[in-house]
C-alpha atoms as a PDB file:
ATOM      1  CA  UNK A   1      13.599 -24.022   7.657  1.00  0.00           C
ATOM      2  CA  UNK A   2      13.319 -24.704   3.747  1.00  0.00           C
ATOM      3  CA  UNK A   3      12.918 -21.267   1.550  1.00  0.00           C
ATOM      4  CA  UNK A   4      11.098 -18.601   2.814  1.00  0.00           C
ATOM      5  CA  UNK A   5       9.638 -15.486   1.869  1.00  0.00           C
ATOM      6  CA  UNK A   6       8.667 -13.353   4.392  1.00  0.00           C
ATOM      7  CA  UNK A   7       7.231  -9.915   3.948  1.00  0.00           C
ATOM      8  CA  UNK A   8       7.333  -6.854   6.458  1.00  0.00           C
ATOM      9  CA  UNK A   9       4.546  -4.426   6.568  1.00  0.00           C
ATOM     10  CA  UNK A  10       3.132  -1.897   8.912  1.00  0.00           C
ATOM     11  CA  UNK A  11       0.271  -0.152  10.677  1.00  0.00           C
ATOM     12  CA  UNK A  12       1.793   3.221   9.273  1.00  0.00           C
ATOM     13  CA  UNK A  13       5.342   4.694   8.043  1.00  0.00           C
ATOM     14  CA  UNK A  14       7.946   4.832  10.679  1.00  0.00           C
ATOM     15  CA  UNK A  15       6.424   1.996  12.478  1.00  0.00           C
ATOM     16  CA  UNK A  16       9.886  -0.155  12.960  1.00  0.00           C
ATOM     17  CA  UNK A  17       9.881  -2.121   9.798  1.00  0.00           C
ATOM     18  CA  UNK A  18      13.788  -1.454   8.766  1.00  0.00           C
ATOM     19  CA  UNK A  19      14.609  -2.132  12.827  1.00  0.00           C
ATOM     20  CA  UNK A  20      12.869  -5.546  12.644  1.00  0.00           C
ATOM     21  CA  UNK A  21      13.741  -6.190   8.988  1.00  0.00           C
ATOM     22  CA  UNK A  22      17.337  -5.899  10.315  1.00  0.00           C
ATOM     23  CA  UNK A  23      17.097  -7.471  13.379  1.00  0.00           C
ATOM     24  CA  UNK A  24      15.803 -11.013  12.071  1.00  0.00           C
ATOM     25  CA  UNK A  25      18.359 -10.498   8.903  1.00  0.00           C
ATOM     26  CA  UNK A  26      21.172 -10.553  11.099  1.00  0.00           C
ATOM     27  CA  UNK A  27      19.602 -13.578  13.485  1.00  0.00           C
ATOM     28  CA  UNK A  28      18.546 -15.833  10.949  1.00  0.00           C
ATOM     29  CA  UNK A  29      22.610 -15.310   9.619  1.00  0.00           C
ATOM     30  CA  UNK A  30      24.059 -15.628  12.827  1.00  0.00           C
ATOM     31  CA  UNK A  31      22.173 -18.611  13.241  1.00  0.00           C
ATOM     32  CA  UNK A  32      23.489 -19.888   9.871  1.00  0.00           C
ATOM     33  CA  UNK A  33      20.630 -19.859   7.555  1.00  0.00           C
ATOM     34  CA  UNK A  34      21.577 -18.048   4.216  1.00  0.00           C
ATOM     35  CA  UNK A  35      19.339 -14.722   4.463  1.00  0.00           C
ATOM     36  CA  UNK A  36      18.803 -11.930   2.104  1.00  0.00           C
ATOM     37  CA  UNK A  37      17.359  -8.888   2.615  1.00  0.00           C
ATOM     38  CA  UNK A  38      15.782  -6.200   0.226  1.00  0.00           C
ATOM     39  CA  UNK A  39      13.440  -3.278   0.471  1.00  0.00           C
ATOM     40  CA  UNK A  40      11.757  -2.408  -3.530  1.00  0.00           C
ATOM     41  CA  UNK A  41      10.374   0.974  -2.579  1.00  0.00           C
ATOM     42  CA  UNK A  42      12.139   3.686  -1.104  1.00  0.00           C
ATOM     43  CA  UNK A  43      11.156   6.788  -1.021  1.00  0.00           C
ATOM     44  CA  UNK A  44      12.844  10.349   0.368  1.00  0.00           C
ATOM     45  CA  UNK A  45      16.462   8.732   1.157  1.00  0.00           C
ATOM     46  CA  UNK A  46      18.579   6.096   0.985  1.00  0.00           C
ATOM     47  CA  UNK A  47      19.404   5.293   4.769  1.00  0.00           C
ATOM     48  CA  UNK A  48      17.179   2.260   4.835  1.00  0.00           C
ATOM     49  CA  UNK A  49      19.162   0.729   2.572  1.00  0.00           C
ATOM     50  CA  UNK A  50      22.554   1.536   3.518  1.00  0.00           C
ATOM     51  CA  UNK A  51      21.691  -0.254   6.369  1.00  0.00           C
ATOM     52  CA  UNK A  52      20.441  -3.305   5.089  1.00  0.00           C
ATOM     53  CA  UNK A  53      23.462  -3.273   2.563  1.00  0.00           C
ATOM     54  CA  UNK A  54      25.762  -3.031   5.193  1.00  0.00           C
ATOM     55  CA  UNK A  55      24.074  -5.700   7.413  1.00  0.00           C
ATOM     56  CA  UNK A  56      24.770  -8.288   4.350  1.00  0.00           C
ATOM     57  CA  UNK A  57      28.277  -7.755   3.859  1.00  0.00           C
ATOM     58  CA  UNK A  58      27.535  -6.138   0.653  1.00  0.00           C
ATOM     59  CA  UNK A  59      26.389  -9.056  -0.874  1.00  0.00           C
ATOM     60  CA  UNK A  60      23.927  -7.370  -2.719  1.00  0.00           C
ATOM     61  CA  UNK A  61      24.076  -3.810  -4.417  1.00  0.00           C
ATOM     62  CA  UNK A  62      21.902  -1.119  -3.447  1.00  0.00           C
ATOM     63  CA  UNK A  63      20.025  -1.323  -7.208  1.00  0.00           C
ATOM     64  CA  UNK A  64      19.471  -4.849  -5.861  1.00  0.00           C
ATOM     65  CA  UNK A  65      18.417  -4.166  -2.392  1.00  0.00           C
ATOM     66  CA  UNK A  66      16.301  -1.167  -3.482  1.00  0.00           C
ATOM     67  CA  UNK A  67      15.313  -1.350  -7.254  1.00  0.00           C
ATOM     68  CA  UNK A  68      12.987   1.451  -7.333  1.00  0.00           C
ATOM     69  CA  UNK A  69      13.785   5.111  -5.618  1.00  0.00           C
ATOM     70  CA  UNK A  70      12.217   8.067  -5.141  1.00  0.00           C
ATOM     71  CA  UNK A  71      14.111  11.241  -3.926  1.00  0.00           C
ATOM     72  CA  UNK A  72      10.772  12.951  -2.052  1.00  0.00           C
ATOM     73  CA  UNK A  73       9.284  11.223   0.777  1.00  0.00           C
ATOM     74  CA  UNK A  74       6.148  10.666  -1.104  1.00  0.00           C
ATOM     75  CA  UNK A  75       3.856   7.313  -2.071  1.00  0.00           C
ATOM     76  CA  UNK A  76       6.081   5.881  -5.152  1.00  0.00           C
ATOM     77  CA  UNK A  77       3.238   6.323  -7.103  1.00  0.00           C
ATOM     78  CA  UNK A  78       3.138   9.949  -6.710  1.00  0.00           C
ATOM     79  CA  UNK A  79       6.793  10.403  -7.415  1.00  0.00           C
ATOM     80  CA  UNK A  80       6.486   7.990 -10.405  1.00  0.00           C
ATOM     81  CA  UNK A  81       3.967  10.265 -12.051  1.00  0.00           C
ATOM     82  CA  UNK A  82       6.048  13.560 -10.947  1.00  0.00           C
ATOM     83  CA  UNK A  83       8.943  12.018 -13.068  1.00  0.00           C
ATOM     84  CA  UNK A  84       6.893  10.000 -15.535  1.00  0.00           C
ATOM     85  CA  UNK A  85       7.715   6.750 -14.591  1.00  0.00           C
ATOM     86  CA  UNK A  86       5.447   3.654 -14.702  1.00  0.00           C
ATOM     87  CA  UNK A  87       6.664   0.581 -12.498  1.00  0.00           C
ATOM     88  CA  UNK A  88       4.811  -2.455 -13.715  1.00  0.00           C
ATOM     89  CA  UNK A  89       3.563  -4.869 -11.060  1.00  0.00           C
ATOM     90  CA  UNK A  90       5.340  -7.348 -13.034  1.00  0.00           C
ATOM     91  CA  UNK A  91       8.731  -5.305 -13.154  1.00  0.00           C
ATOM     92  CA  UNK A  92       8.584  -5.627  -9.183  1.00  0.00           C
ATOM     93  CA  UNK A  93       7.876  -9.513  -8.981  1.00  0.00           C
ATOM     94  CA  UNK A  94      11.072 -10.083 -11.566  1.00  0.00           C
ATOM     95  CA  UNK A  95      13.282  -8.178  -9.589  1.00  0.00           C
ATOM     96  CA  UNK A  96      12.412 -10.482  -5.984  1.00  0.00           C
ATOM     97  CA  UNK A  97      12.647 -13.405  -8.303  1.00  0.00           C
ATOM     98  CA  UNK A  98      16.207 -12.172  -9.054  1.00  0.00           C
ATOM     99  CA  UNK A  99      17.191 -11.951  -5.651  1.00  0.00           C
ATOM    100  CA  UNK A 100      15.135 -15.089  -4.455  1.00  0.00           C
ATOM    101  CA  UNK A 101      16.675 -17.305  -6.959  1.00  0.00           C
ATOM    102  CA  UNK A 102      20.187 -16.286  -5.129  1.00  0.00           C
ATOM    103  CA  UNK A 103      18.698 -18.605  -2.402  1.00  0.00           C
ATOM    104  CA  UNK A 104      18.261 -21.626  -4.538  1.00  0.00           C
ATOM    105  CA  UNK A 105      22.204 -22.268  -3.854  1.00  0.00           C
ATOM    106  CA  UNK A 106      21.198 -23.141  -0.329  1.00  0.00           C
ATOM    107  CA  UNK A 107      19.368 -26.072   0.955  1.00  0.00           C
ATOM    108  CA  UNK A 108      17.801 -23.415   3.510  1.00  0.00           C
ATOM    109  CA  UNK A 109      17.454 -19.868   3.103  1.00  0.00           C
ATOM    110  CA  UNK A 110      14.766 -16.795   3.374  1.00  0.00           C
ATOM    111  CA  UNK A 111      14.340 -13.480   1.609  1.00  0.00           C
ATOM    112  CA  UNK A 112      12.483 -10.693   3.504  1.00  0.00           C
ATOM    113  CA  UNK A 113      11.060  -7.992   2.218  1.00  0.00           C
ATOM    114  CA  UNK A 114      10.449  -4.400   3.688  1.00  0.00           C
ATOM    115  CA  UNK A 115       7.305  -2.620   2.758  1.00  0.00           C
ATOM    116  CA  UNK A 116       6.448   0.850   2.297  1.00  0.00           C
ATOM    117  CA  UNK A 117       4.235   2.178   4.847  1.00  0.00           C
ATOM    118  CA  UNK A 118       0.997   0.479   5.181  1.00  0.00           C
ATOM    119  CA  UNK A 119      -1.065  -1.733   3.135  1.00  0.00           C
ATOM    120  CA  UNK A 120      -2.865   0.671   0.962  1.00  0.00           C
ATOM    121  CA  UNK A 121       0.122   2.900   0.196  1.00  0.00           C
ATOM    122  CA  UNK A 122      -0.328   2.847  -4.214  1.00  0.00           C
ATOM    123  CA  UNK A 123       3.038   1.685  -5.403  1.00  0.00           C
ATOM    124  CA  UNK A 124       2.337   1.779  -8.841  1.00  0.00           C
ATOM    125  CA  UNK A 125      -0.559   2.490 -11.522  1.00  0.00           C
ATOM    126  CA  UNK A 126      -3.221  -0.045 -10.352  1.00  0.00           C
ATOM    127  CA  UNK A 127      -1.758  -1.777  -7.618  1.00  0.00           C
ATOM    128  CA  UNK A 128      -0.916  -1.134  -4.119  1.00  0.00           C
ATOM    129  CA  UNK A 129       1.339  -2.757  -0.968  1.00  0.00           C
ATOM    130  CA  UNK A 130      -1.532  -5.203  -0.445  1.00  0.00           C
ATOM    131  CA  UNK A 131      -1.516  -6.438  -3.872  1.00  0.00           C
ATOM    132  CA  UNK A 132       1.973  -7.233  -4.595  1.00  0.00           C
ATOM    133  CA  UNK A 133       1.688  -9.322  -1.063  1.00  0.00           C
ATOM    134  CA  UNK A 134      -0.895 -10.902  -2.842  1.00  0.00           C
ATOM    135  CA  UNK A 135       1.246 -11.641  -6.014  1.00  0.00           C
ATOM    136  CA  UNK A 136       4.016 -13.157  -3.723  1.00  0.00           C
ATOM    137  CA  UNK A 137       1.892 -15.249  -1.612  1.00  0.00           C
ATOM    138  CA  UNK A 138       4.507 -14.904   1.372  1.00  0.00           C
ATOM    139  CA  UNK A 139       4.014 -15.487   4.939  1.00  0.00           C
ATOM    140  CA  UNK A 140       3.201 -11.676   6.467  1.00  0.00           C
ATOM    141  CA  UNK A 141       4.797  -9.560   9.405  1.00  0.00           C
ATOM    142  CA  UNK A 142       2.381  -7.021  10.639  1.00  0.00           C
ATOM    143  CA  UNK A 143       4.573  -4.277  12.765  1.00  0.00           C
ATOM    144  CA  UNK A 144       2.262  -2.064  15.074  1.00  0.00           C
ATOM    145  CA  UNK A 145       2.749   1.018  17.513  1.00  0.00           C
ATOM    146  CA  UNK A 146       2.059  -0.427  21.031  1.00  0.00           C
ATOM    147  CA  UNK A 147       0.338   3.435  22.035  1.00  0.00           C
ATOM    148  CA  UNK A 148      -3.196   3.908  21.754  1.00  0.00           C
ATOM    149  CA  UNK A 149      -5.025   3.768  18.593  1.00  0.00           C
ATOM    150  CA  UNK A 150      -3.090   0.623  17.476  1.00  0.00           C
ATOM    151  CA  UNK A 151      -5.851  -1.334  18.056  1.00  0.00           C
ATOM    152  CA  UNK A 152      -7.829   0.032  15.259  1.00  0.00           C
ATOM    153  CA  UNK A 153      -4.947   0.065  12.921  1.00  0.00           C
ATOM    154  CA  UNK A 154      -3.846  -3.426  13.507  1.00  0.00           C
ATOM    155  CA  UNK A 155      -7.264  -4.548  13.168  1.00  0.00           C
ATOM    156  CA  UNK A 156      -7.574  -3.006   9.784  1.00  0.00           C
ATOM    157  CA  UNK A 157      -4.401  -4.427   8.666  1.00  0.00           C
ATOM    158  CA  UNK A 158      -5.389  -8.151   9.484  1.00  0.00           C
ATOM    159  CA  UNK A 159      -8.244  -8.253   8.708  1.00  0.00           C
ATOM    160  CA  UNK A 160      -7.695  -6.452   4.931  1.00  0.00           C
ATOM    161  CA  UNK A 161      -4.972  -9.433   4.909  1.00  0.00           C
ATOM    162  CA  UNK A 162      -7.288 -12.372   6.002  1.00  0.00           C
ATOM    163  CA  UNK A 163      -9.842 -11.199   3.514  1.00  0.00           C
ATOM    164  CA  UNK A 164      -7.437 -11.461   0.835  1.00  0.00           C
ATOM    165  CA  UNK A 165      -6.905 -14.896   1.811  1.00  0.00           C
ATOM    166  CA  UNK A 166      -3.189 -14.340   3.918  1.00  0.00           C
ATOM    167  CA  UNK A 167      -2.120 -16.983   5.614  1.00  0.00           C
ATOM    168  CA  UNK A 168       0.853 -17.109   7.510  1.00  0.00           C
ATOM    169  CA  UNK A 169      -0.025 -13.645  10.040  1.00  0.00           C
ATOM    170  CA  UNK A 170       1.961 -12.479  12.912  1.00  0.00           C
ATOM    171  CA  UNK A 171       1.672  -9.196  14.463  1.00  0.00           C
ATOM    172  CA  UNK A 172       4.931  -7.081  16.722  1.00  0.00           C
ATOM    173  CA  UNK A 173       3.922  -4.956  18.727  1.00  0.00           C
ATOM    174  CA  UNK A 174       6.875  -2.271  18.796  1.00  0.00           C
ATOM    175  CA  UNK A 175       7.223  -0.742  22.318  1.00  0.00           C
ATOM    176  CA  UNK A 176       8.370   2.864  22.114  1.00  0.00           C
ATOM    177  CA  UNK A 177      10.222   4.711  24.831  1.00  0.00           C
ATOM    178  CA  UNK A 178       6.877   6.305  25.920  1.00  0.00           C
ATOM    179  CA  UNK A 179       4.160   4.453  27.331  1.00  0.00           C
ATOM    180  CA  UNK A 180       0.933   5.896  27.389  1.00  0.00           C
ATOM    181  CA  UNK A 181      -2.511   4.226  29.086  1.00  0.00           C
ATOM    182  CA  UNK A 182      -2.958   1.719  26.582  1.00  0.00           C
ATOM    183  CA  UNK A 183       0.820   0.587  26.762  1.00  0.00           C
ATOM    184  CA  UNK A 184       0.179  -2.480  29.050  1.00  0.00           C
ATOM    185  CA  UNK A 185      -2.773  -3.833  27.522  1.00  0.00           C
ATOM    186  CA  UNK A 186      -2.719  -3.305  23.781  1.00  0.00           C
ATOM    187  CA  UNK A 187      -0.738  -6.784  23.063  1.00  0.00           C
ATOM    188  CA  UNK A 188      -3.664  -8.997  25.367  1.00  0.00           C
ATOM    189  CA  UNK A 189      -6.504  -7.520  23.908  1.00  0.00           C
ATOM    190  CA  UNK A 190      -5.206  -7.683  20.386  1.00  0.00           C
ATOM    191  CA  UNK A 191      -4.173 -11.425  20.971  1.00  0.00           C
ATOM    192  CA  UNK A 192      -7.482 -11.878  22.222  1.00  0.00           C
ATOM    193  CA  UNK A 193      -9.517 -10.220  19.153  1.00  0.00           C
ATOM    194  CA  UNK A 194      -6.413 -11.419  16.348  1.00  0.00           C
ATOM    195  CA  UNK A 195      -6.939 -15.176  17.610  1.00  0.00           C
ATOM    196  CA  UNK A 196      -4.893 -17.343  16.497  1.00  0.00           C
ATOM    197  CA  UNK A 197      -2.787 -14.738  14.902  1.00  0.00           C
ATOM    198  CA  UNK A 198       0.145 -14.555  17.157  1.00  0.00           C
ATOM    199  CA  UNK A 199       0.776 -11.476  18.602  1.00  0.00           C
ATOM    200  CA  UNK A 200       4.210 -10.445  19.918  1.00  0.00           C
ATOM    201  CA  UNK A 201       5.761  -7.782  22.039  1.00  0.00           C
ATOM    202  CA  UNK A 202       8.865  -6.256  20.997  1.00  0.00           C
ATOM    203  CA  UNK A 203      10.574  -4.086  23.791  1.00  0.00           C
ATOM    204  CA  UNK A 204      11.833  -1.038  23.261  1.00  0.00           C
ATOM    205  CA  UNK A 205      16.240  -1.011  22.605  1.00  0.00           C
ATOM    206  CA  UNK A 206      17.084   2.120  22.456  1.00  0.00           C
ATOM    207  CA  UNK A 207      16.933   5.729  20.183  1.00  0.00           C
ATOM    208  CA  UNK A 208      19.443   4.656  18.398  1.00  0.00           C
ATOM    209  CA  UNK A 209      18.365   1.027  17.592  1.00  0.00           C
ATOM    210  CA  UNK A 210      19.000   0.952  14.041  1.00  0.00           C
ATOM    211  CA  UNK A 211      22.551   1.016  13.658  1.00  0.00           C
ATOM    212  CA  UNK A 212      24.293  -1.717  12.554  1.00  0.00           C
ATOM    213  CA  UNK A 213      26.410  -2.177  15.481  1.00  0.00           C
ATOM    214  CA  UNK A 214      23.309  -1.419  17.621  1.00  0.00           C
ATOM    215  CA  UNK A 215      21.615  -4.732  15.822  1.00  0.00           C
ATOM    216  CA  UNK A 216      24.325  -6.980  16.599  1.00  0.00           C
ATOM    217  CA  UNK A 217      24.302  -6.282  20.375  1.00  0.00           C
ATOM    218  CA  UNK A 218      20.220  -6.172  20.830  1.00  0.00           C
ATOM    219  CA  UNK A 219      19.908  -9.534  18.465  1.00  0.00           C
ATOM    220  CA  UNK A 220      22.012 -11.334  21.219  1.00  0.00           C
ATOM    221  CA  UNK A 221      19.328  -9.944  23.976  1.00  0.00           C
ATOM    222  CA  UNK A 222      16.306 -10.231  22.258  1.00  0.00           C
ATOM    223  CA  UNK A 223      16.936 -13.355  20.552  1.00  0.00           C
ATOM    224  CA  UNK A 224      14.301 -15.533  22.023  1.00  0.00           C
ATOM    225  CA  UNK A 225      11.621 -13.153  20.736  1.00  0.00           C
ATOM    226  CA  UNK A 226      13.025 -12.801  17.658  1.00  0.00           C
ATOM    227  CA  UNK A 227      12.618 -16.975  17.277  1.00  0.00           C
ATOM    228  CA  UNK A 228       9.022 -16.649  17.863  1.00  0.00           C
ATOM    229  CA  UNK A 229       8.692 -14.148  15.533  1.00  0.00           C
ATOM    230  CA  UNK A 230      10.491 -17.028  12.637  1.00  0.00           C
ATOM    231  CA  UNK A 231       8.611 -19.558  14.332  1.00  0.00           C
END
């Protein structure tokens, strides 16, 4: 592994980005690779980041981690324009570059970087999700539902990627406690219709998952499948 910059993205909010943004922070550092973790939008609280700030020893500060708030739980371009703010595209890219360069200490290293919501969510005036992806030209985590109607959604989501040129795809399929009729098929037909976009199952650990002590404990169990994922 050289530098990497991997982005996280979803189907949808509350999809299991922070869980899997945590989960391959703390593998890829217990496995000794110098990783960072940040998440530039964040809108209606500041849990998300708590966690991740926690998770890196408080190497980073929260301004860092999460340069751009919003107190309601509303697209950051909506809250910009309630509190007449304007977040240049270019404002965003400096402050990855900021932490990124961190990295350049290290022979090996990766940032990742949790998205808001989906690819369309407007982030600032002009530009959404999908185009600061674009901008960063990172390799691309897709995180899905594995109930039914994720097949349309992950569809939609690759394939607005791959016809902006992405390379680097995988797809997670995030098992929930529920399983519903489409539960045991969703992840073959999607590899079948996403090939050769990997697709990858990630079981379900628990309702309370995304604790910090919780991550620890289900990296050690899940850590073959979170190697694919980095493969």
């Amino acid at each position: 592994m050289k530098h990497r910059l991997i982005f996280i993205t979803g189907t949808d909010t509350g999809v299991g980005k922070t869980l899997l943004t945590g989960l391959l922070l703390h593998h890829l550092r217990r496995n000794r690779f110098y990783s960072l973790a940040m998440k530039p939008f964040c809108s209606g609280g500041t849990a998300d980041v708590r966690f991740l700030h926690a998770l890196q020893n408080g190497e980073l500060k929260h301004e860092d981690i999460n340069p751009f708030f919003f107190p309601e739980p509303i697209a950051p371009l909506l809250s910009a324009r309630r509190h007449r703010r304007s977040i240049p595209l270019a404002d965003v890219l400096k402050r990855i570059a900021f932490i990124q360069a961190k990295l350049q200490r290290f022979d090996s290293g990766c940032l990742l970087i949790e998205g808001s919501g989906g690819l369309m969510v407007p982030l600032g005036e002009g530009y959404t999700v999908a185009d600061l992806i674009r901008k960063l030209k990172c390799e691309v985590i897709v995180i899905s539902r594995n109930r039914l109607g994720t097949i349309n959604h992950t569809l939609l989501t690759v394939r607005t990627l791959q016809d902006a040129g992405q390379q680097g795809l995988k797809v997670v399929l995030m098992c929930g406690a529920e399983r519903d009729a489409s539960s045991s098929s969703n992840s073959r037909i999607l590899a079948e219709l996403l090939a050769p976009v990997p697709v990858i199952s990630m079981p379900f650990l628990g309702p309370n998952s995304a604790g910090v002590e919780a991550i620890k404990k289900n990296q050690k169990k899940i850590k073959k499948t979170l190697a694919r994922i980095l493969a």
